[in-house]
C-alpha atoms as a PDB file:
ATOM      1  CA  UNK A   1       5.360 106.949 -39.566  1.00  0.00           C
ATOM      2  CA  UNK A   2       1.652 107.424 -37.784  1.00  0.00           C
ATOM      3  CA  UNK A   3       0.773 110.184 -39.788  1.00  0.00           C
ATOM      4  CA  UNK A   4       1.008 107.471 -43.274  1.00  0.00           C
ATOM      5  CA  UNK A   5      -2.393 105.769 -43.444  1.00  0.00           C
ATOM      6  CA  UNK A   6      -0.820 102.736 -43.573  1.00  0.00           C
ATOM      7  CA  UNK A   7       0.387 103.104 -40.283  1.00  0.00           C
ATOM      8  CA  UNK A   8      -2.826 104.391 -38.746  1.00  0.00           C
ATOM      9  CA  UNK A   9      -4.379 100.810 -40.233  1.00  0.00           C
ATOM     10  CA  UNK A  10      -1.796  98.788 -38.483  1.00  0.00           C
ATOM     11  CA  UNK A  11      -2.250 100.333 -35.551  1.00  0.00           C
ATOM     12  CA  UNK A  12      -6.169  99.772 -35.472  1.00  0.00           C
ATOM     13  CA  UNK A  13      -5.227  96.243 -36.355  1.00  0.00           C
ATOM     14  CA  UNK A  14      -2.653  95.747 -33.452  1.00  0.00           C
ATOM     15  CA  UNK A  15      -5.774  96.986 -30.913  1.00  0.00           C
ATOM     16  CA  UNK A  16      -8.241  94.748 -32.522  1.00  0.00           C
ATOM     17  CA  UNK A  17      -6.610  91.723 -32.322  1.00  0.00           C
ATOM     18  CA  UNK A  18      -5.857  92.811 -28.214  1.00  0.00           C
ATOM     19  CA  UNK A  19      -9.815  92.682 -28.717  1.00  0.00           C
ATOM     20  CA  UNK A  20      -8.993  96.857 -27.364  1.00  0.00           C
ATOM     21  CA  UNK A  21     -12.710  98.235 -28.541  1.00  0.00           C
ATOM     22  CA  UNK A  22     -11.763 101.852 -27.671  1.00  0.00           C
ATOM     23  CA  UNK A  23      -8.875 104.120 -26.673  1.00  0.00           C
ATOM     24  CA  UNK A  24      -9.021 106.960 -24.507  1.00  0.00           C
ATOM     25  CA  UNK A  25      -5.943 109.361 -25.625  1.00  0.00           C
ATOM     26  CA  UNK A  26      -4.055 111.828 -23.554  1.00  0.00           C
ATOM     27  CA  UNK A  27      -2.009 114.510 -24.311  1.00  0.00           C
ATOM     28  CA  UNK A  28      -1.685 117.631 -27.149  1.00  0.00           C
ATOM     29  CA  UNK A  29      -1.742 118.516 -30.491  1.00  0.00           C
ATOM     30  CA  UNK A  30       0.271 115.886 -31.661  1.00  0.00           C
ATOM     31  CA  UNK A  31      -1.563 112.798 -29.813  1.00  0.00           C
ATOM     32  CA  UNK A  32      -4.843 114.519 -30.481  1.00  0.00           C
ATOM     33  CA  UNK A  33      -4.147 114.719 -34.136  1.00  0.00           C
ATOM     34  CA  UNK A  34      -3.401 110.638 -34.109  1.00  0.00           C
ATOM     35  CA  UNK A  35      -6.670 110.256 -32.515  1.00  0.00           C
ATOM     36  CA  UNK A  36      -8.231 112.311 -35.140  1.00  0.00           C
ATOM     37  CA  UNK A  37      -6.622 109.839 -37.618  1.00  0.00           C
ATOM     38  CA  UNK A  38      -7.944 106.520 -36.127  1.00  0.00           C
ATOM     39  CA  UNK A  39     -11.120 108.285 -35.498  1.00  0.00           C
ATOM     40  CA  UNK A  40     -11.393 108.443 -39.357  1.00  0.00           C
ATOM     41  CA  UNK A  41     -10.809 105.372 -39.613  1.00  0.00           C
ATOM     42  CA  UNK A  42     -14.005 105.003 -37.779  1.00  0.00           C
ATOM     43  CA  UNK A  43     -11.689 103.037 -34.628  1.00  0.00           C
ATOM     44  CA  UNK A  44     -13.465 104.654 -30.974  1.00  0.00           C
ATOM     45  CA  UNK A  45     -11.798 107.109 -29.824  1.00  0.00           C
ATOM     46  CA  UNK A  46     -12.018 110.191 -27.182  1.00  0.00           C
ATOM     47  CA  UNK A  47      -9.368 112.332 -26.479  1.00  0.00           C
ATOM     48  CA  UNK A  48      -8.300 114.118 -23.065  1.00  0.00           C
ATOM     49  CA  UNK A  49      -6.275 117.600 -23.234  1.00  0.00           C
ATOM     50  CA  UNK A  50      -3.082 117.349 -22.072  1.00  0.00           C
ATOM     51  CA  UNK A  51      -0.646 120.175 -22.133  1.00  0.00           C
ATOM     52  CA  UNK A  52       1.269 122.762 -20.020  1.00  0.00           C
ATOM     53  CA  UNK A  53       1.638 125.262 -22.530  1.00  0.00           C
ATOM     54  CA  UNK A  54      -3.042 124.956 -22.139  1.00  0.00           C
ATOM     55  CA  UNK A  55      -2.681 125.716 -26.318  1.00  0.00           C
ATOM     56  CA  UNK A  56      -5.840 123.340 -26.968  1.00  0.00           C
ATOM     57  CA  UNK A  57      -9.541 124.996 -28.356  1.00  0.00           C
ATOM     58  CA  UNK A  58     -11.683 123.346 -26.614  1.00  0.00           C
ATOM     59  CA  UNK A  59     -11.070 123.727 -23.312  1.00  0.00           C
ATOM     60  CA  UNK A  60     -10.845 126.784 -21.163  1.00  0.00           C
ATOM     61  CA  UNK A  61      -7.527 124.279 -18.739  1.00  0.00           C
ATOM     62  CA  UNK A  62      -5.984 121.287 -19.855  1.00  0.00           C
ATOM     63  CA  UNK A  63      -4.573 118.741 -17.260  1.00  0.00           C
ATOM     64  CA  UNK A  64      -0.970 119.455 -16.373  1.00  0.00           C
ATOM     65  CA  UNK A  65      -1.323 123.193 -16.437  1.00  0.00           C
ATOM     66  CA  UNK A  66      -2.046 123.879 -12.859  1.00  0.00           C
ATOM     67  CA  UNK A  67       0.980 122.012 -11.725  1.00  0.00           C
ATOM     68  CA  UNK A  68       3.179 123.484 -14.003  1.00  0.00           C
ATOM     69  CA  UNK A  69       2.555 127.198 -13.084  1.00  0.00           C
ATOM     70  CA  UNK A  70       2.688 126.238  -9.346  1.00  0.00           C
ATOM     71  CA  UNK A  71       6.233 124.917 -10.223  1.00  0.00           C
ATOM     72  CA  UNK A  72       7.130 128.130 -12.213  1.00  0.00           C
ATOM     73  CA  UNK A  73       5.901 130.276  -9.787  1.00  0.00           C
ATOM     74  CA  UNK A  74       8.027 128.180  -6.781  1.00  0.00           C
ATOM     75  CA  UNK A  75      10.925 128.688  -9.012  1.00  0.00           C
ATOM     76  CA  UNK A  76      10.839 132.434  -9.915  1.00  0.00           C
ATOM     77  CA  UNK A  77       9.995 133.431  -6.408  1.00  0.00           C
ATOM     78  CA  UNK A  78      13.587 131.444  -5.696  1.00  0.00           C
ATOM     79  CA  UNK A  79      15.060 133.641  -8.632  1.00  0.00           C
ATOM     80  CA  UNK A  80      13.980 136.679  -6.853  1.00  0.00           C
ATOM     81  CA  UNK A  81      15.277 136.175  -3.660  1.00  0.00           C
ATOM     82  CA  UNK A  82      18.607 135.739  -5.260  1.00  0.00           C
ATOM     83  CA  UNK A  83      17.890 138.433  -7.553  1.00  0.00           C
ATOM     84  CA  UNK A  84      17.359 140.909  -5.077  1.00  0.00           C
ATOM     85  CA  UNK A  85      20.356 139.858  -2.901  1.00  0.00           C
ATOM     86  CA  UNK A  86      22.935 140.680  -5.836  1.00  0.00           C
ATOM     87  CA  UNK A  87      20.653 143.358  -7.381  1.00  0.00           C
ATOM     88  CA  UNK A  88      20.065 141.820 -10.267  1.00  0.00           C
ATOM     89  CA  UNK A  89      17.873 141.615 -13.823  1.00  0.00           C
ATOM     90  CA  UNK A  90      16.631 137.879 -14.673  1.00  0.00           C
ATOM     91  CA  UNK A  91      15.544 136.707 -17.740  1.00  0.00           C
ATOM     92  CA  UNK A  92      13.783 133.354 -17.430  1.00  0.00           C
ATOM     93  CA  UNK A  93      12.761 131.272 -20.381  1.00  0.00           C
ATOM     94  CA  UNK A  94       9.781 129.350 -19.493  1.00  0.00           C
ATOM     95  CA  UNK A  95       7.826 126.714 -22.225  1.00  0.00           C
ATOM     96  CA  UNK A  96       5.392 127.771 -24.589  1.00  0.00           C
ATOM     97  CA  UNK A  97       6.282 126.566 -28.034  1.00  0.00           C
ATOM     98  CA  UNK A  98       3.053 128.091 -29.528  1.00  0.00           C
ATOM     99  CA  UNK A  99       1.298 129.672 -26.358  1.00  0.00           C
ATOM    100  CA  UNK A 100       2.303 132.363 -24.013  1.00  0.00           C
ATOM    101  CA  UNK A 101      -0.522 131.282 -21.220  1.00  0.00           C
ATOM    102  CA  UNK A 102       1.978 129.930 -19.170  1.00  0.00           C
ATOM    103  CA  UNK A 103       4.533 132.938 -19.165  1.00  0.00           C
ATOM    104  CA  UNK A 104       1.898 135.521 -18.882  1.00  0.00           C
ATOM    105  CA  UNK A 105       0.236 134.115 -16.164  1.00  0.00           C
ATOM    106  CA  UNK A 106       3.222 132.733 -14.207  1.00  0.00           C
ATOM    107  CA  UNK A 107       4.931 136.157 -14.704  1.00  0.00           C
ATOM    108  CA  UNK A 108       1.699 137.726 -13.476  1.00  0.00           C
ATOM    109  CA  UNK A 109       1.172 135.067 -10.277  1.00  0.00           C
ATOM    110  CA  UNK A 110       4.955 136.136  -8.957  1.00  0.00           C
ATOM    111  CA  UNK A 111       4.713 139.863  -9.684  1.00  0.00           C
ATOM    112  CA  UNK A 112       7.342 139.842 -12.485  1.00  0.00           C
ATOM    113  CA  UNK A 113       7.688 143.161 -14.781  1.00  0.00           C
ATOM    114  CA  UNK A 114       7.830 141.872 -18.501  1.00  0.00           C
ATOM    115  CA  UNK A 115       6.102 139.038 -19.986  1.00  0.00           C
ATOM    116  CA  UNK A 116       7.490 138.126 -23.593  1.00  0.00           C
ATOM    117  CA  UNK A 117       4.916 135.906 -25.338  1.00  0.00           C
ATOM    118  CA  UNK A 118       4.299 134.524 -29.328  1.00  0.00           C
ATOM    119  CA  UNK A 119       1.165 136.374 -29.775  1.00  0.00           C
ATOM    120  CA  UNK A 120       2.233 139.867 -28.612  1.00  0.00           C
ATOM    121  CA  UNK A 121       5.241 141.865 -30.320  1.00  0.00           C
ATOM    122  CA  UNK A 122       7.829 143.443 -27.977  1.00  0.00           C
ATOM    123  CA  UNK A 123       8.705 146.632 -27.517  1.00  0.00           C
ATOM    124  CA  UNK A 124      12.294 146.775 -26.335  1.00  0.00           C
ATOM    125  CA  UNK A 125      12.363 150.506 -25.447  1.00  0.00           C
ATOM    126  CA  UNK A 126       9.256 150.490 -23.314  1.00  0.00           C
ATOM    127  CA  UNK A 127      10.700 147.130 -21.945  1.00  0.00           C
ATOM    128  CA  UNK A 128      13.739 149.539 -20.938  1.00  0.00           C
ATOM    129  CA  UNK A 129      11.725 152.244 -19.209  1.00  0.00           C
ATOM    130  CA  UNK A 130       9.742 149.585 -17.404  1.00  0.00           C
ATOM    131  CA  UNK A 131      12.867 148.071 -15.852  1.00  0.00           C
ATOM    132  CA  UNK A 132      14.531 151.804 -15.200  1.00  0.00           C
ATOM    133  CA  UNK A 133      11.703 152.962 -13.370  1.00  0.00           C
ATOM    134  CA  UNK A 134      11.644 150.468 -11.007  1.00  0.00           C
ATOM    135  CA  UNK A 135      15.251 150.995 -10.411  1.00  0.00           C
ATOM    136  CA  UNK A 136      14.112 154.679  -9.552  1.00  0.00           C
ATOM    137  CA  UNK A 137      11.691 153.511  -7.020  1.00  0.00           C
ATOM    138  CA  UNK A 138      14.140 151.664  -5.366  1.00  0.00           C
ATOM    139  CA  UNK A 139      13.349 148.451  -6.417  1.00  0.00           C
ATOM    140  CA  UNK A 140      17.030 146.018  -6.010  1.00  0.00           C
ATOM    141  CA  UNK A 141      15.500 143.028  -8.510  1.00  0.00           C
ATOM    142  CA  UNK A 142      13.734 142.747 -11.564  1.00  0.00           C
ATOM    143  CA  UNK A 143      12.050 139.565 -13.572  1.00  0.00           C
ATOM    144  CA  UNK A 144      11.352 139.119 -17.174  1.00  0.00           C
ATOM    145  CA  UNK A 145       9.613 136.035 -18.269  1.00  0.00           C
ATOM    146  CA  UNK A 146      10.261 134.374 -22.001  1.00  0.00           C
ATOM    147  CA  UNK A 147       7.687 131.868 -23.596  1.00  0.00           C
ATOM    148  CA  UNK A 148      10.292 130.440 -25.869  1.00  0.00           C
ATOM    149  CA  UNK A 149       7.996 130.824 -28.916  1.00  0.00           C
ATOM    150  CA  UNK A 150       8.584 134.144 -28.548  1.00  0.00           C
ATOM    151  CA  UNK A 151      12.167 134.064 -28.980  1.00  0.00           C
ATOM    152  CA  UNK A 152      15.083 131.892 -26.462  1.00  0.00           C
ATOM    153  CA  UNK A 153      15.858 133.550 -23.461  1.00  0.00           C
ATOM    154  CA  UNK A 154      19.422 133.871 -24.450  1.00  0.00           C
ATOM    155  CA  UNK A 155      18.332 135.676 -27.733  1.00  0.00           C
ATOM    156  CA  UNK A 156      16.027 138.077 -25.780  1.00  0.00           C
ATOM    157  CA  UNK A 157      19.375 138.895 -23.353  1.00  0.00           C
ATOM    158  CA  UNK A 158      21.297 139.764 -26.097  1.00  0.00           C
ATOM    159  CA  UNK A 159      19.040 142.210 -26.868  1.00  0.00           C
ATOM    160  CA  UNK A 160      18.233 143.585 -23.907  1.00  0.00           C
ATOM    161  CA  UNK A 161      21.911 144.196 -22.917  1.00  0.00           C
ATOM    162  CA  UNK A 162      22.203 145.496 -26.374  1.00  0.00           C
ATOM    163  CA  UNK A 163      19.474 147.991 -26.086  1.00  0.00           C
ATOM    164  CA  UNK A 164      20.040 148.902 -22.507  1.00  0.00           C
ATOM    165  CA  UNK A 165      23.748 149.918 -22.464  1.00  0.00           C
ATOM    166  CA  UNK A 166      24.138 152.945 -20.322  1.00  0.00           C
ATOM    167  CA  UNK A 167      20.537 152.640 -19.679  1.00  0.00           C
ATOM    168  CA  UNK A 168      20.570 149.514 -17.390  1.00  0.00           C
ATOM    169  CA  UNK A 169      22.194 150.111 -13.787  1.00  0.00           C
ATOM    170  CA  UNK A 170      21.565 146.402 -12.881  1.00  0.00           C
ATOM    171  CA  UNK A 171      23.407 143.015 -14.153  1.00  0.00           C
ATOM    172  CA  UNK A 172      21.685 141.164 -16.374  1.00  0.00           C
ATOM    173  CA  UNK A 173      21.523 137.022 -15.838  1.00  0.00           C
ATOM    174  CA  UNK A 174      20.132 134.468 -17.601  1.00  0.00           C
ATOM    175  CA  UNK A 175      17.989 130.963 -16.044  1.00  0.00           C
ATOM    176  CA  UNK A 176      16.084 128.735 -18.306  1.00  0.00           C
ATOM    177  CA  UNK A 177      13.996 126.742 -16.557  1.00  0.00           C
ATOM    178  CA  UNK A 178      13.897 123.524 -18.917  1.00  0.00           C
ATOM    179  CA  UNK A 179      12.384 119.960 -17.722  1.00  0.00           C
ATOM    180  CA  UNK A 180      11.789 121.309 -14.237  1.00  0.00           C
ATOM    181  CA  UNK A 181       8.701 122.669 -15.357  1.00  0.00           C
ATOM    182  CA  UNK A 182       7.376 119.292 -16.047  1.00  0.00           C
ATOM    183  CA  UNK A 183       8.537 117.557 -12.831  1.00  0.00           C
ATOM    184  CA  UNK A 184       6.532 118.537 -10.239  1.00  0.00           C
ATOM    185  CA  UNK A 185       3.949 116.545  -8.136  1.00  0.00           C
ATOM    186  CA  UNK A 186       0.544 117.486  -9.695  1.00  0.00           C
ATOM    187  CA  UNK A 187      -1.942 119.395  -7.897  1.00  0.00           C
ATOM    188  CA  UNK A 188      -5.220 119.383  -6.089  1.00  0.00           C
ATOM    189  CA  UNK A 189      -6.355 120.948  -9.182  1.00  0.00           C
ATOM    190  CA  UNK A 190      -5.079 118.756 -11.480  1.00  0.00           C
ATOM    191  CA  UNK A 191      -5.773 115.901  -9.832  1.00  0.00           C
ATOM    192  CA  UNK A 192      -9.520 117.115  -9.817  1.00  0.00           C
ATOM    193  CA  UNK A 193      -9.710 117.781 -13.416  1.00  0.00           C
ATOM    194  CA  UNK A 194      -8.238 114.727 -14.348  1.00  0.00           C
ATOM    195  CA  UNK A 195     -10.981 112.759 -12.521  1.00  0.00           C
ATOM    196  CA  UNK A 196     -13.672 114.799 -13.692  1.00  0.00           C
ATOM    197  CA  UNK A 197     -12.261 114.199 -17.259  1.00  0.00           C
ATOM    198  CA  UNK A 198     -11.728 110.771 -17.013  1.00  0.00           C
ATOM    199  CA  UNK A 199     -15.277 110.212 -15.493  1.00  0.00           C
ATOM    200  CA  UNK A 200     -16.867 111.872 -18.303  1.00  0.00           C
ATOM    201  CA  UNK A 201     -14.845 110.327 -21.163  1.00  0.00           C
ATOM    202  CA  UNK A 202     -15.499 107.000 -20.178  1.00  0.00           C
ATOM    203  CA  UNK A 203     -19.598 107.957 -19.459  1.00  0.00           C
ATOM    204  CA  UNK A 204     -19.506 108.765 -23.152  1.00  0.00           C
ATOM    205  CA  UNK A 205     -17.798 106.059 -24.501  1.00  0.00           C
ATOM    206  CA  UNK A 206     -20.549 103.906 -23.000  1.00  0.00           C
ATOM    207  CA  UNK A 207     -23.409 106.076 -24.658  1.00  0.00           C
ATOM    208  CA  UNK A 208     -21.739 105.732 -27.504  1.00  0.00           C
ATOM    209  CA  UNK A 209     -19.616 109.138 -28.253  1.00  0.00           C
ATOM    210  CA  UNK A 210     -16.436 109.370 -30.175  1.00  0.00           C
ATOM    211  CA  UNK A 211     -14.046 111.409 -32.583  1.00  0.00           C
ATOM    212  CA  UNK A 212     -14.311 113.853 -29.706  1.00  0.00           C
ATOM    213  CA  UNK A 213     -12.259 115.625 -26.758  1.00  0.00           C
ATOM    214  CA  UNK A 214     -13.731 116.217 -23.472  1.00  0.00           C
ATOM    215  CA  UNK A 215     -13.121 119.987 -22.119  1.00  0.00           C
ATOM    216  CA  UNK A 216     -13.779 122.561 -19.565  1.00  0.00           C
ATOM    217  CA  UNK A 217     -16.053 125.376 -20.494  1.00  0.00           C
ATOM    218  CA  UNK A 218     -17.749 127.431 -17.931  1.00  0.00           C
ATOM    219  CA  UNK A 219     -16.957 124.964 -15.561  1.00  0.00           C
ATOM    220  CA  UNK A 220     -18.632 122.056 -17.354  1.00  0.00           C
ATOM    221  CA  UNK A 221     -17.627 119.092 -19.133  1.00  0.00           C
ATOM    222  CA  UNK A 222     -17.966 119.248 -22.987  1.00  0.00           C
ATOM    223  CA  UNK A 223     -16.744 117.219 -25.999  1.00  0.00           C
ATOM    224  CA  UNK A 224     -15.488 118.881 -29.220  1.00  0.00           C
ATOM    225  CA  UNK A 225     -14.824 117.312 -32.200  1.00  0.00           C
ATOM    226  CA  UNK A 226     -11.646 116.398 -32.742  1.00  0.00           C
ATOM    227  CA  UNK A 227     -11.510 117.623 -36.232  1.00  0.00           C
ATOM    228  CA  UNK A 228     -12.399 121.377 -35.037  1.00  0.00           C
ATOM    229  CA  UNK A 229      -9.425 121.080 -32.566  1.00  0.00           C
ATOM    230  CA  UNK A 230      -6.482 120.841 -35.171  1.00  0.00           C
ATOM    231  CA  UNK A 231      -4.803 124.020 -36.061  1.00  0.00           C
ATOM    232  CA  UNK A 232      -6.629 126.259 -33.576  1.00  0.00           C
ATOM    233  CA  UNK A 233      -5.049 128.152 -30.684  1.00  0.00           C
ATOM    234  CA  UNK A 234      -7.615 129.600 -28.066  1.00  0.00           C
ATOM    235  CA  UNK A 235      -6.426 133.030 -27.584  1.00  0.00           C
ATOM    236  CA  UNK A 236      -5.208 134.276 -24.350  1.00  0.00           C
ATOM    237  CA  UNK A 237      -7.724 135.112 -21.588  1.00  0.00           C
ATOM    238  CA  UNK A 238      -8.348 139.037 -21.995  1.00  0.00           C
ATOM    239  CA  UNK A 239      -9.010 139.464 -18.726  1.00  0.00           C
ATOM    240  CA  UNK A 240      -5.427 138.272 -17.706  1.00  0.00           C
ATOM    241  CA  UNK A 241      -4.056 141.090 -20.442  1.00  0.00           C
ATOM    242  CA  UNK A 242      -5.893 143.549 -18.751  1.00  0.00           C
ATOM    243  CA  UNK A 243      -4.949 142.488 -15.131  1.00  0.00           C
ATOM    244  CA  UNK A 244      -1.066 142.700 -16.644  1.00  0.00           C
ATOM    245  CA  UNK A 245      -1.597 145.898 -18.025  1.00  0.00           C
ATOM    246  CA  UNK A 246      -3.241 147.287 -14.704  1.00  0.00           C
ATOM    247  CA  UNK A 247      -0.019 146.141 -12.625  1.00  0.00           C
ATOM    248  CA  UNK A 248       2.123 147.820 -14.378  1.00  0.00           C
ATOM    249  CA  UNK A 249       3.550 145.236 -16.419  1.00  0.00           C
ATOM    250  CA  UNK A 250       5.223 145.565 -19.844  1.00  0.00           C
ATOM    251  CA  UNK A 251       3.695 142.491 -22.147  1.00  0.00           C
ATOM    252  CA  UNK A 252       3.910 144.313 -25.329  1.00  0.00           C
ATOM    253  CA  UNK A 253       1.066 144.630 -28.244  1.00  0.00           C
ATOM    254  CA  UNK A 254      -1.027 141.765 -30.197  1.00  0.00           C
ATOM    255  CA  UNK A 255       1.225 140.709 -33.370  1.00  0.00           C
ATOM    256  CA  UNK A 256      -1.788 141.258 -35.641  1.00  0.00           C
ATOM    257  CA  UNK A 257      -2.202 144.962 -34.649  1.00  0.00           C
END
């Protein structure tokens, strides 16, 4: 197992007999914590952030992300159109094991009603009156996105039908959106961060940087210590909150409040 030390010194023995002087590792938490360990170990290594769910301190985007929302935001405007034809209620469960960036801002992108994310707590009732009153304004479709940290979309349905009988005058369907989120060509964006990360992360190699991940802050490149990254969550952008808030979307109250 990789996270045993004995493991970690195998593995920095496999790469030095491949004469491999220095690794440049992609991905999240999990492959950032295993360069943290061979880092350590005092083996070169920079890390590159690497995640959908863009739940890594350190950086403001992490490659992938872009992509992903463009797919989720493709697929929920399908949802809608279908949606509206049978006058329908979807729940979609979207990823986010730890992070409700990409919920909140996919559900804000395709002008969805309720966002359900980990760091904010529900309110079922107000979720209720949201949905109702766009029924009153004559409104034939409605669109709740799940982060499925916060709970599975199924789970959040049963509720909702639960709470909303004799309340709801609209069917209520479920679609979880699964591996498609991960399967789409990647963007101009992404493409562009990539490169700029790449560049960068092998620039410092050669001056002689590691332990470290290159981010995005303020639009520059950074590096961050590996060891600062583990265990933090960057919280979500409050500017995003507010723009929710100010369209009239339900996306509940911060679990610490």
């Amino acid at each position: 197992h990789f996270k045993e030390e004995k493991s970690q010194l195998q593995a920095i023995d496999i790469l030095q007999k491949e004469n491999i002087q220095a690794l440049l590792v992609l991905g999240g938490d999990g492959s950032l914590a295993g360069a943290a360990a061979l880092s350590k170990h005092g083996f070169r290594v920079l890390g590159l952030p690497c995640s959908i769910d863009n739940d890594l301190s350190g950086t403001e985007m992490s490659i992938g992300v872009d992509s992903c929302l463009n797919t989720v935001v493709h697929l929920i405007d399908m949802i809608k159109a279908t949606a509206a034809s049978h006058n329908r209620c979807f729940v979609i469960e979207v990823m986010g094991r730890n992070q409700g960036y990409l919920a909140l801002m996919s559900a804000i992108a395709s002008g969805s009603q309720i966002a359900v994310i980990p760091e904010f707590r529900y309110d079922m009732d107000k979720i209720i009156e949201n949905l109702t009153r766009r029924r009153l304004r004559r409104h034939n479709n409605s669109v709740v996105v799940v982060a499925e940290g916060a709970c599975s979309g199924q789970e959040f349905m049963n509720r909702l039908l639960e709470a909303g009988k004799n309340k709801l005058d609209q069917e209520v369907r479920l679609t979880v959106l699964g591996h498609l989120q991960r399967g789409s060509a990647p963007t101009f964006s992404d493409r562009f961060l990539a490169t700029r990360m790449g560049e960068f992360a092998v620039l410092a190699l050669n001056q002689g940087e590691h332990g470290s991940m290159v981010g995005l802050l303020r639009n520059r490149m950074n590096l961050t210590d590996l060891q600062e990254i583990k265990g933090h969550r960057p919280p979500l952008p409050a500017d995003a909150i507010r723009l929710a808030r100010n369209l009239g979307m339900e996306v509940g109250i911060p679990t610490e409040a």
